[in-house]
Protein backbone atom coordinates (compact mmCIF):
# COMPACT_ATOMS: atom_id res chain seq x y z
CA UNK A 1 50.25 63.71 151.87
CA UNK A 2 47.63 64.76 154.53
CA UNK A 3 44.20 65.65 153.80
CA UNK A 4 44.05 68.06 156.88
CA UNK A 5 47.11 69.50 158.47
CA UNK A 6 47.52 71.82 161.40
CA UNK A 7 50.56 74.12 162.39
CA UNK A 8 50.82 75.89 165.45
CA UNK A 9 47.10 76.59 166.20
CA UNK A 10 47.07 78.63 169.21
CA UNK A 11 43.45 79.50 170.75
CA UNK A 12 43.34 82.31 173.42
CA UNK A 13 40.60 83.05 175.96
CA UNK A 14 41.75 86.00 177.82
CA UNK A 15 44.10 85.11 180.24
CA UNK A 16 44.28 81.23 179.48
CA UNK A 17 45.42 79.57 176.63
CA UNK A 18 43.45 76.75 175.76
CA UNK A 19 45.34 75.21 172.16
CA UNK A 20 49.12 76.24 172.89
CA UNK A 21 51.04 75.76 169.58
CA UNK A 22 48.95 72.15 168.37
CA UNK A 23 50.61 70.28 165.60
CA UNK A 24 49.34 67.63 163.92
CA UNK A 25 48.38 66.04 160.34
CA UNK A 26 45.40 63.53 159.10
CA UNK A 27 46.34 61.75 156.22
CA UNK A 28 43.01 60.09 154.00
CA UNK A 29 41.20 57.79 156.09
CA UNK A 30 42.65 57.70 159.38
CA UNK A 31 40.90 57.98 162.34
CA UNK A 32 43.13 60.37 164.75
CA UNK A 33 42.28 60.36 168.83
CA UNK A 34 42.30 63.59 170.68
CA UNK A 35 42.90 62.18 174.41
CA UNK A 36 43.49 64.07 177.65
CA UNK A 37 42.34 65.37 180.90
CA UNK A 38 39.20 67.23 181.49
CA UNK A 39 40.02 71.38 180.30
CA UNK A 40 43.11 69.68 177.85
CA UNK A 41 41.99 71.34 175.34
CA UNK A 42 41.05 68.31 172.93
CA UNK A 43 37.18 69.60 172.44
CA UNK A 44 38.25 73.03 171.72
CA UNK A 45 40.48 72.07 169.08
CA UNK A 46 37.90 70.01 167.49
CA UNK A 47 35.52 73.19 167.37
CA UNK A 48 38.38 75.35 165.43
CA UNK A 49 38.61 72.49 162.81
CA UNK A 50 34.76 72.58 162.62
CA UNK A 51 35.12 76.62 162.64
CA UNK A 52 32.96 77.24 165.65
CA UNK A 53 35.45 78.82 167.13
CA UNK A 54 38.14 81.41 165.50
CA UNK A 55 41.80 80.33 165.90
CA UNK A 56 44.11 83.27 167.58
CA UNK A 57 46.76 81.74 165.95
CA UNK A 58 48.69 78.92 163.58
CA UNK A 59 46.85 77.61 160.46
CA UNK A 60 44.22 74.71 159.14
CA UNK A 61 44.16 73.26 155.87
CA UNK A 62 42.02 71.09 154.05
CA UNK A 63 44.17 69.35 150.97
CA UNK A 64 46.13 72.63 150.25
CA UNK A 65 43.57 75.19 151.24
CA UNK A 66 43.80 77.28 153.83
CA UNK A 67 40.42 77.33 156.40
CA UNK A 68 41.32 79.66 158.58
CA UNK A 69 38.71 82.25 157.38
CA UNK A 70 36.03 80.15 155.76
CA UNK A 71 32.79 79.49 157.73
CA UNK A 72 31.61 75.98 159.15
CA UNK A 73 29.10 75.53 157.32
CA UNK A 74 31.30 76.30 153.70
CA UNK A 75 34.06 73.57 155.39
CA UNK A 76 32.28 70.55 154.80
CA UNK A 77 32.41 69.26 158.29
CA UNK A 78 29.82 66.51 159.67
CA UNK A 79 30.16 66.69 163.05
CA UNK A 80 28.46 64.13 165.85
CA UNK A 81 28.03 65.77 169.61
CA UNK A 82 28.08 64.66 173.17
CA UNK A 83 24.66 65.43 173.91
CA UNK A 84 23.95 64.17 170.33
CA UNK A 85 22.35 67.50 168.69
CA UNK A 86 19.45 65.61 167.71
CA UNK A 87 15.94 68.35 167.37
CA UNK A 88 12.96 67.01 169.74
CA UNK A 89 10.21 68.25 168.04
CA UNK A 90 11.60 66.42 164.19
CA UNK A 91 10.69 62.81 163.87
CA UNK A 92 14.23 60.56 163.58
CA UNK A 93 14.09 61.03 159.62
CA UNK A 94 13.94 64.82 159.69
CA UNK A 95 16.69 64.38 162.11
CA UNK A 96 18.81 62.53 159.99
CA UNK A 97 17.58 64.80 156.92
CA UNK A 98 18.36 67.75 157.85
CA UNK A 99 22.02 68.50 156.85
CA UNK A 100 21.28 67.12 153.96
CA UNK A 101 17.71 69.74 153.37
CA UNK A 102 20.03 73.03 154.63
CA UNK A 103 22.27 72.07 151.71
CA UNK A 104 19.01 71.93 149.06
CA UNK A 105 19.96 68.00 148.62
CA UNK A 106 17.56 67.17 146.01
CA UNK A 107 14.39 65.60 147.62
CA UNK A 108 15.39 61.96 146.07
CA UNK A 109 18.64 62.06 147.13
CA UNK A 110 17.63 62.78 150.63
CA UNK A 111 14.87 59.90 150.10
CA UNK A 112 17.11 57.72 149.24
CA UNK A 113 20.31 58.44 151.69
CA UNK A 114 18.19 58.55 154.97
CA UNK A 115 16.43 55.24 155.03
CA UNK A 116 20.40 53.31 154.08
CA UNK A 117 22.02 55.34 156.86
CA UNK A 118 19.45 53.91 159.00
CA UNK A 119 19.55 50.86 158.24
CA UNK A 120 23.26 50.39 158.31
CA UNK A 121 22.55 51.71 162.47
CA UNK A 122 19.44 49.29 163.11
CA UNK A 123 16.91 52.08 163.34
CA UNK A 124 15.25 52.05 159.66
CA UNK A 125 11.70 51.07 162.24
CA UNK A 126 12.32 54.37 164.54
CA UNK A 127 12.16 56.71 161.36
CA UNK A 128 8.70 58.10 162.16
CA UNK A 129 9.22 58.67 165.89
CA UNK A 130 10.30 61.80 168.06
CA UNK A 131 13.80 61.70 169.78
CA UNK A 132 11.57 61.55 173.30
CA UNK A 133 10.26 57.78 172.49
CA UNK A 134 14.38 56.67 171.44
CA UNK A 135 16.39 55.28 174.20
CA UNK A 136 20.24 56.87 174.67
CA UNK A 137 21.85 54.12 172.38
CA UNK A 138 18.94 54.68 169.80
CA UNK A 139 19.92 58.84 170.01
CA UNK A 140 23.34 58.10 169.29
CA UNK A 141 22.76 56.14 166.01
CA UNK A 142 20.43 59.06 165.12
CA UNK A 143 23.38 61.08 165.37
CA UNK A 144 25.95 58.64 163.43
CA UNK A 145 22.98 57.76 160.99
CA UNK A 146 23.02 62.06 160.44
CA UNK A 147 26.95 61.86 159.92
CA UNK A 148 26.65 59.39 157.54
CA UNK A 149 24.54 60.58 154.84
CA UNK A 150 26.82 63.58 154.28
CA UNK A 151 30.25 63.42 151.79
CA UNK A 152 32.05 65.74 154.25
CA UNK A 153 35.33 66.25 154.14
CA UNK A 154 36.26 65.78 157.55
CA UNK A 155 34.23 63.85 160.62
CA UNK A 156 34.36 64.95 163.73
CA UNK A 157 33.13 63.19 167.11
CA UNK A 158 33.19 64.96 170.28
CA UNK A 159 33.13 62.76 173.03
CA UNK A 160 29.99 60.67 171.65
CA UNK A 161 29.91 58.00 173.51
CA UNK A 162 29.95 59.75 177.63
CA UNK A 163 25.97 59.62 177.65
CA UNK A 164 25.78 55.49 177.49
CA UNK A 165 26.33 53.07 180.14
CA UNK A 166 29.00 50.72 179.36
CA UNK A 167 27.33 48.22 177.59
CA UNK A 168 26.30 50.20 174.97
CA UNK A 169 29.24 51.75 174.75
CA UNK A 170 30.77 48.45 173.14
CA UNK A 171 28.50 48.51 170.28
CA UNK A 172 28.52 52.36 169.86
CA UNK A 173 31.95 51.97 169.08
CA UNK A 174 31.20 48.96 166.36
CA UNK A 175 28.61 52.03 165.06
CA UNK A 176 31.70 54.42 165.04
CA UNK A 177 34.15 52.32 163.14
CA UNK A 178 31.80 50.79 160.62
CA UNK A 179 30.68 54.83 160.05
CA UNK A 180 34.34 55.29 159.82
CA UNK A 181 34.85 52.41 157.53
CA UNK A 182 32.20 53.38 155.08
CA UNK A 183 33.50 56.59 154.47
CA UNK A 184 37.60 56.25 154.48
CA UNK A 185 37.73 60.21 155.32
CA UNK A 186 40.16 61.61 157.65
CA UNK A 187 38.77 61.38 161.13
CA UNK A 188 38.98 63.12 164.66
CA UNK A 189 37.84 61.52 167.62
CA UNK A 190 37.63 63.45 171.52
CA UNK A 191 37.73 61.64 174.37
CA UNK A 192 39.19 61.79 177.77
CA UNK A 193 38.86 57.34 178.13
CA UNK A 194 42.20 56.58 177.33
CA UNK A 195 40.76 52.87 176.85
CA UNK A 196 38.27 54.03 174.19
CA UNK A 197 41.12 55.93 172.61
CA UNK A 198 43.21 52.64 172.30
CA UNK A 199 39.95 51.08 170.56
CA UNK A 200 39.24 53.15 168.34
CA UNK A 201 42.30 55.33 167.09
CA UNK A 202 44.81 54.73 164.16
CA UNK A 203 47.01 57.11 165.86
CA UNK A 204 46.53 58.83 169.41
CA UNK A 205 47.30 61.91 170.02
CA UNK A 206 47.71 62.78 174.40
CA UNK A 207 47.48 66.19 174.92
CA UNK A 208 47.25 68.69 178.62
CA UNK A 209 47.62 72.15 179.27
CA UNK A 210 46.82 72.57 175.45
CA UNK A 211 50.07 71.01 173.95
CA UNK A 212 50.20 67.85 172.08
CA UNK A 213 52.24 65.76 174.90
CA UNK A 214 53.05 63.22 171.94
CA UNK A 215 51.53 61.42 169.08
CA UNK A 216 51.68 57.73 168.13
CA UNK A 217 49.37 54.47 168.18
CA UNK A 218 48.27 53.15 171.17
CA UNK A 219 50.94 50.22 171.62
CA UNK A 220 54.00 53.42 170.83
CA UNK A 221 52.43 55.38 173.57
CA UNK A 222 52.18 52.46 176.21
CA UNK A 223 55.66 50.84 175.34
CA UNK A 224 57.70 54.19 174.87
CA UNK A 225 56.33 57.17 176.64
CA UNK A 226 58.27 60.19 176.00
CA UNK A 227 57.32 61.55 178.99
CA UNK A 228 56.01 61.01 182.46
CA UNK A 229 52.30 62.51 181.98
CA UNK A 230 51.86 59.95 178.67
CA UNK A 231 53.38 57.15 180.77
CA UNK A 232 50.69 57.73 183.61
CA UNK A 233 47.66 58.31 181.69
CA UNK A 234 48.02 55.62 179.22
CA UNK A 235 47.02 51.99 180.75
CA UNK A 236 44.90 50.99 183.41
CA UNK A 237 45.65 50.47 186.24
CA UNK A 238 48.42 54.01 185.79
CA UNK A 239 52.52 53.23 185.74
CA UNK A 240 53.97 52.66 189.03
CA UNK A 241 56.41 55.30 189.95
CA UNK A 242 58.94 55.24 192.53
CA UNK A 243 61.23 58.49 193.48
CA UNK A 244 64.82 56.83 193.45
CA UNK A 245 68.62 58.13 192.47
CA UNK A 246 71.01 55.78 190.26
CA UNK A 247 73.74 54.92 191.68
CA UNK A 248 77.02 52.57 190.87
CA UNK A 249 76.25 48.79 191.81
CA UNK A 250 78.86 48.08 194.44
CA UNK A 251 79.36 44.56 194.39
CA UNK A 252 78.40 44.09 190.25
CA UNK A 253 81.22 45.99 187.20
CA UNK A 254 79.47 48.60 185.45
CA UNK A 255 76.10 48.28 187.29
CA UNK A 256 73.82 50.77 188.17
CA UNK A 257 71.11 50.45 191.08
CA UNK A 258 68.59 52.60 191.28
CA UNK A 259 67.44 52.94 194.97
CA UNK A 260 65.36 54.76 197.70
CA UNK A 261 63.42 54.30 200.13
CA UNK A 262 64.17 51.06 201.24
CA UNK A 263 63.96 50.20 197.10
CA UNK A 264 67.00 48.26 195.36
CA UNK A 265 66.60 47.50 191.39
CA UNK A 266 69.17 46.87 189.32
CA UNK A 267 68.90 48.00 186.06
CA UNK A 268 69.24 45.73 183.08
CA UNK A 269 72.75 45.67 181.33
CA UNK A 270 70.87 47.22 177.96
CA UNK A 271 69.98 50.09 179.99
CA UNK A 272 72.82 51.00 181.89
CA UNK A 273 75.38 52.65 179.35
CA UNK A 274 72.90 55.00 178.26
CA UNK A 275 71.58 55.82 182.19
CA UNK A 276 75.90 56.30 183.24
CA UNK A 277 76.07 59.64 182.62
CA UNK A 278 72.65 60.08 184.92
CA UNK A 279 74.57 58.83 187.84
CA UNK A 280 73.70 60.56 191.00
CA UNK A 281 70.47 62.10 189.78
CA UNK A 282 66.94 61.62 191.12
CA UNK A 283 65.01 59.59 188.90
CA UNK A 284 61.40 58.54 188.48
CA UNK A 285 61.42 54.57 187.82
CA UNK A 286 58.32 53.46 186.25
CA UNK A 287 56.57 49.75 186.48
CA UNK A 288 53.59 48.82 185.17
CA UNK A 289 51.53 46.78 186.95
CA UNK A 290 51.48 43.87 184.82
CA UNK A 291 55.36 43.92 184.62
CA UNK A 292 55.18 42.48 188.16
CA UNK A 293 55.44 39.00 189.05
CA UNK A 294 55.19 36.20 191.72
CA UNK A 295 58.72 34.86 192.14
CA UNK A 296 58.01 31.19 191.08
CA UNK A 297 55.46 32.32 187.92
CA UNK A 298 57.88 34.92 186.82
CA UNK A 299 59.34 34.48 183.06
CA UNK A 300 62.63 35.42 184.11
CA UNK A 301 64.77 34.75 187.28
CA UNK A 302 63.92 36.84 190.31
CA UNK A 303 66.75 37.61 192.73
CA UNK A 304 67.45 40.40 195.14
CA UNK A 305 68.89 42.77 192.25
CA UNK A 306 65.14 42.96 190.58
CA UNK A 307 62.79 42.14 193.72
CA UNK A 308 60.37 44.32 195.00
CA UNK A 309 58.39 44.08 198.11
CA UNK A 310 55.32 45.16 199.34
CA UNK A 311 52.52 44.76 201.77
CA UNK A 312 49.20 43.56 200.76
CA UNK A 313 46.70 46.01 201.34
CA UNK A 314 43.88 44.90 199.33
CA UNK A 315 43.32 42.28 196.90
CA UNK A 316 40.43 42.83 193.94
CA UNK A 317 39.17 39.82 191.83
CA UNK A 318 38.59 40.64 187.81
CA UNK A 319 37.68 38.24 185.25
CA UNK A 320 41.29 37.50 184.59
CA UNK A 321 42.84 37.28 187.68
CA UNK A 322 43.30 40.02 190.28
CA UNK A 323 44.66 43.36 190.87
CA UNK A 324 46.38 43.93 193.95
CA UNK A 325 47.12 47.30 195.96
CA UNK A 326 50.49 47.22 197.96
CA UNK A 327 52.63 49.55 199.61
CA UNK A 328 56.74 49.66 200.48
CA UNK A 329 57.77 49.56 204.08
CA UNK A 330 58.32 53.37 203.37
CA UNK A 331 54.81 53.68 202.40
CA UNK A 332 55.17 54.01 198.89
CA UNK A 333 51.96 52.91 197.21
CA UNK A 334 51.90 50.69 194.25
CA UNK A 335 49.72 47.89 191.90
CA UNK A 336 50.37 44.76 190.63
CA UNK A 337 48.20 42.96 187.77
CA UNK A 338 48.32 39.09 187.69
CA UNK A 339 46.49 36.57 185.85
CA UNK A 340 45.61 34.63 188.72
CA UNK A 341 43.48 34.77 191.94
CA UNK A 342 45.83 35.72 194.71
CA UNK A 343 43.92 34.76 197.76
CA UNK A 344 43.01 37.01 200.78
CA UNK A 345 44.88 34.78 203.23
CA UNK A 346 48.10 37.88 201.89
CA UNK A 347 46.21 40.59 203.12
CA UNK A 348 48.60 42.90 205.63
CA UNK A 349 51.50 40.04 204.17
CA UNK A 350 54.66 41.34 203.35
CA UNK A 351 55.33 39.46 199.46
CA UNK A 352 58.40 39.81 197.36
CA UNK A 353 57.51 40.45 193.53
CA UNK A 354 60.25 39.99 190.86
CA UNK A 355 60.80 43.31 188.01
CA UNK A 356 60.78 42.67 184.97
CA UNK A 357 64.08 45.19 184.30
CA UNK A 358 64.17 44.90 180.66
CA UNK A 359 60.63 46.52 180.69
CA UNK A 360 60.88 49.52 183.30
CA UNK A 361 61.03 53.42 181.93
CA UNK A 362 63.52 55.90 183.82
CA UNK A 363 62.57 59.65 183.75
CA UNK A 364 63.91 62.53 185.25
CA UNK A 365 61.90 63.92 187.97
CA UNK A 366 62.12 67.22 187.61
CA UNK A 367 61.33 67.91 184.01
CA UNK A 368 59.32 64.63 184.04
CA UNK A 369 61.39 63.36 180.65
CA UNK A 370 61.92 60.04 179.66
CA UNK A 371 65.48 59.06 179.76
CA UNK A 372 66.04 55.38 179.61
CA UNK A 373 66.02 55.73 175.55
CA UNK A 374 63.18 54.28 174.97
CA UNK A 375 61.31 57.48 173.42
């Protein structure tokens, strides 16, 4: 059963929708990810589960009740903010106090809560200073260490972690899940880093234009998108897409080629019965980058029906190898991932890269849906 369920929440400002018919359910301890572009509408469907804002439509429920109507404060909600929320002129244990004070928490209680949520955050010395002699990191566990000494029913973290450069980051996250593991209450996390989203989230939910684009963990979205917007905005560097129509392999029985542009792939015999009946029809084909290989490295055989080539444009060290920019003789841009250093001596070189065909997604590229069955 889920501990908080939505159903068609719609949220209206004026002329734009912002939540367009959001479905979803928590179920007791998981930690959900609200992931998306900037103006999605991830944050502002965190505020109508916190009850800052009104829903124009659909329903929230806690358990079996029905929020709709009650106010945030009566929901139970602890709640940790971008910009942290934190009070400049209360030292970092009135900070921490004070949701637990507005509630008339017995003074022992709150004597006792405050210096253990600090401590589990590294801040138990920091209790007696002001929020203007804490560093960013230090803010943030003010905020967690606030979140913690409540029993809510529900945490909520709105984009937490934008404010801190990316070392902290790392460990702010450690903060988040050991927060998370502490309490075992559902859990709603906004962010638009589709990287932190794969850290951090049970289940992720991808969302633009205020609809729920799908829901699933992190490896479901990567490995079957169901559509072309989850397929680009999950995994870095984005899906490589390349306009092409399917075809009937001439010289091969019962193959299909998808081509284009100067672009031949075959697709793999798994794929083709179900792509038949999309013969003739423009398709978007979609590589990632890591699902391209040097010929003689490649863990399948490369020949013409799954090569790709491209010219070098730039190549860009990382720790485990490189990533390198290329473009078709048609001027079709695309990436390639490999884990080793592919020297510059290829710059402006034409190179051949073998598919791997058994891992490529087919969409249509009109409606942008995924078609090769593997949603």
């Amino acid at each position: 059963m889920n501990a908080i369920a939505v159903e068609d929440l719609v949220k209206q400002f004026d002329e734009k929708r912002a939540v367009d018919q959001v479905s979803f359910g928590i179920t007791e301890g998981e930690l959900l990810v609200l992931v998306g572009p900037s103006g999605c509408g991830k944050t502002t469907t965190l505020r109508l589960l916190a009850g800052l804002e009104p829903a124009t439509g659909g329903e929230i429920r806690f358990g079996d009740k029905v929020v709709n109507e009650i106010r945030p404060k009566d929901r139970n909600v602890a709640m940790v903010f971008q910009d942290y929320a934190i009070f400049p002129h209360m030292t970092v244990f009135e900070n921490i106090a004070y949701g637990l004070r507005s509630r008339r928490t017995p003074r022992r209680t709150v004597r006792e809560r405050v210096p253990e949520a600090a401590k589990t955050f590294r801040i138990e010395h920091l209790l007696e200073r002001k929020p203007r002699q804490l560093s960013g990191g230090e803010r943030q566990r003010v905020a967690l260490s606030r979140a913690m000494v409540r029993h809510a029913s529900l945490y909520l973290y709105d984009e937490p972690l934008s404010n801190l450069d990316a070392q902290l980051r790392y460990q702010a996250r450690e903060d988040i899940l050991t927060l998370h593991r502490e309490k075992r209450k559902p859990t709603v996390y906004v962010t638009h880093d589709q990287a932190e989203a794969m850290a951090l989230g049970d289940r992720i939910a991808v969302m633009n234009a205020g609809k729920i684009q799908q829901i699933g963990t992190g490896p479901e979205l990567y490995d079957t998108p169901h559509n072309l917007f989850v397929a680009y905005f999950i995994g870095t560097p984005s899906i490589n897409l390349f306009e092409l129509e399917l075809e009937a392999a001439p010289d091969r029985d019962n193959g299909i080629v998808a081509t284009g542009g100067g672009v031949a792939l075959n697709l793999h015999p798994d794929m083709t019965e179900r792509m038949r009946r999309h013969l003739g029809r423009k398709v978007k084909v979609g590589v990632r980058p890591e699902h391209l290989h040097v010929p003689r490295m490649a863990p399948f055989e490369v020949t013409d029906d799954n090569t790709l080539r491209g010219i070098v444009n730039l190549v860009e060290p990382t720790a485990a190898g490189s990533t390198v920019y290329l473009s078709t003789a048609e001027q079709t841009d695309f990436v390639a991932t490999f884990k080793v250093r592919l020297p510059t001596s290829y710059l402006d070189q034409e190179v051949p890269l073998g598919v791997d065909m058994s891992k490529v997604h087919i969409f249509d590229a009109e409606s942008g849906e995924s078609l090769s069955g593997k949603a």
